[in-house]
Protein backbone atom coordinates (compact mmCIF):
# COMPACT_ATOMS: atom_id res chain seq x y z
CA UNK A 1 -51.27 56.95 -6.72
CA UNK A 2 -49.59 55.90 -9.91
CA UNK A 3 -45.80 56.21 -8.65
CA UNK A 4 -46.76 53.96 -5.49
CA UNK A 5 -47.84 51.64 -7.56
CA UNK A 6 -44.88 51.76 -9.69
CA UNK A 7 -42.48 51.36 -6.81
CA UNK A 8 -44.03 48.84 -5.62
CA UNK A 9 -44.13 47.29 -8.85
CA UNK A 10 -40.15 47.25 -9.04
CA UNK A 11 -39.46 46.65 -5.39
CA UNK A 12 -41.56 43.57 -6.07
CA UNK A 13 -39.69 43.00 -9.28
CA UNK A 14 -36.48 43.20 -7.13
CA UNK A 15 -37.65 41.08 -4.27
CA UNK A 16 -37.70 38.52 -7.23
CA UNK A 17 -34.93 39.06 -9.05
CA UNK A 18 -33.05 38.46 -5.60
CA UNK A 19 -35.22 35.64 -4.50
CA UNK A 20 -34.13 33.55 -8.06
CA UNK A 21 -30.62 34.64 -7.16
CA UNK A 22 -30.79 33.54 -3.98
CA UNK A 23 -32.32 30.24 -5.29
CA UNK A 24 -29.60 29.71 -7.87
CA UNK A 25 -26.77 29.91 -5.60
CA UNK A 26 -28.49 27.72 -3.11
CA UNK A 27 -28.77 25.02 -6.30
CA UNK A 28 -25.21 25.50 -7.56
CA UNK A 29 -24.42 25.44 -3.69
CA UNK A 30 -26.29 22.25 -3.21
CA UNK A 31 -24.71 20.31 -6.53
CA UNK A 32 -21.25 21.83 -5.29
CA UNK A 33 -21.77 19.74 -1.71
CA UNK A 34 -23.00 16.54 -3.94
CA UNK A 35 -19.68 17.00 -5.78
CA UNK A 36 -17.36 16.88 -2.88
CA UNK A 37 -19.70 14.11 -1.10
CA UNK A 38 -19.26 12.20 -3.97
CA UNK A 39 -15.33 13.24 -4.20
CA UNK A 40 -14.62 12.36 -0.31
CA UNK A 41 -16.76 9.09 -1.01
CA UNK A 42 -14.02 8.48 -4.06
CA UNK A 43 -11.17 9.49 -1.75
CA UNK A 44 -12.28 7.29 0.69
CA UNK A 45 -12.60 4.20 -1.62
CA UNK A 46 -9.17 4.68 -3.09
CA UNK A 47 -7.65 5.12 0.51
CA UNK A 48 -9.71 1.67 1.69
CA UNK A 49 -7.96 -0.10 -1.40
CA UNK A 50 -4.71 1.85 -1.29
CA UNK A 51 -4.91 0.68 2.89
CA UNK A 52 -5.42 -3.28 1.79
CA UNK A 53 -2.87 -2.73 -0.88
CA UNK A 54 -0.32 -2.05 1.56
CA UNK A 55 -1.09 -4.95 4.05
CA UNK A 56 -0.79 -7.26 0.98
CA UNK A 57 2.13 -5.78 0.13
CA UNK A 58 3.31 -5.94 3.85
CA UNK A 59 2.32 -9.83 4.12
CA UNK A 60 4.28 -10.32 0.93
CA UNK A 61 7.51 -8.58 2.53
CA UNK A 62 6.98 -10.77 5.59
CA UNK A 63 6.89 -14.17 3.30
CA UNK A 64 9.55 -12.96 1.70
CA UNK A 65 11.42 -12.23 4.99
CA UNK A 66 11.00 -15.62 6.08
CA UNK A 67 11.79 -16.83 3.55
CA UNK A 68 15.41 -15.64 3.50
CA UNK A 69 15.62 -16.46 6.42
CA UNK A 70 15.05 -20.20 5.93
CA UNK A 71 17.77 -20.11 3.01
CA UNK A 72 20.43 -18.80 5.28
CA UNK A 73 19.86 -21.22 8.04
CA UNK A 74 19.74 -24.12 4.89
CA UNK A 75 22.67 -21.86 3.66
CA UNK A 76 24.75 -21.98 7.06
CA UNK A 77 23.68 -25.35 7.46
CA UNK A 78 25.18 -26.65 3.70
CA UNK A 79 28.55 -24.58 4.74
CA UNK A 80 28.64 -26.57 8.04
CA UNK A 81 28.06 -30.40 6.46
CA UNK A 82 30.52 -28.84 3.61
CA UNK A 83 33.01 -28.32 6.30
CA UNK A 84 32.19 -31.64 7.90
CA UNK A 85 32.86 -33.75 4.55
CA UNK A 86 36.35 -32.10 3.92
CA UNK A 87 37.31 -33.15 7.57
CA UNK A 88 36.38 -36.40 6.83
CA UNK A 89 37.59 -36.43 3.05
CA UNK A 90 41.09 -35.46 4.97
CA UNK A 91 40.79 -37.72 7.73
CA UNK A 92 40.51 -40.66 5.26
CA UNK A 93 43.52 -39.62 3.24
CA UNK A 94 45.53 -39.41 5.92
CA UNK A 95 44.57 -43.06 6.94
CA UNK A 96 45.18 -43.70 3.30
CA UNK A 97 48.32 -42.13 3.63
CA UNK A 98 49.42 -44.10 6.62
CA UNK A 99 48.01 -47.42 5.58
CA UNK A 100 50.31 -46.77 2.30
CA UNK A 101 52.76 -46.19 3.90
CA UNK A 102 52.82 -49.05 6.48
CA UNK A 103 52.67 -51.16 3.35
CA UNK A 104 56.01 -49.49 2.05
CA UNK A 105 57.88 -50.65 5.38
């Protein structure tokens, strides 16, 4: 009969209409997916550099560390040969001062 034929007609029509729905969110689905692959590949790059940033950064802090380090023991050491030239700067004006004087008497 004619009316079978039409419902079949749309219920076909319909099976279609749902099947290129179906196919179009799949597609969207499947470039969404490709989007955050290619995001988390991004994230991952810029934590890889952001991860050898800091260890230069951290082997820079470390130089830098030893390096203060090396002026305060050159720094501690100056103060203490300072100290040791006074002494003697004194020492030799009191023998000065003495051999002056003897040569007053």
């Amino acid at each position: 009969p004619p009316a079978m034929s039409f419902v079949v007609e749309v219920l076909l029509l319909y099976a279609g209409l749902v099947t290129f729905a179906l196919l179009h969110l799949l597609a969207q689905r499947s470039r969404e997916e490709q989007s955050v692959a290619s995001n988390s590949a991004r994230v991952e790059a810029e934590i890889a550099g952001l991860q050898a940033e800091v260890q230069a950064q951290w082997a820079k802090a470390e130089g830098i560390k030893r390096q203060a380090e090396n002026q305060a023991a050159m720094s501690e050491r100056l103060l203490y040969e300072n100290q040791s030239l006074k002494e003697q700067l004194r020492d030799l004006d009191r023998r000065s001062e003495n051999l002056s004087f003897k040569k007053d008497d």
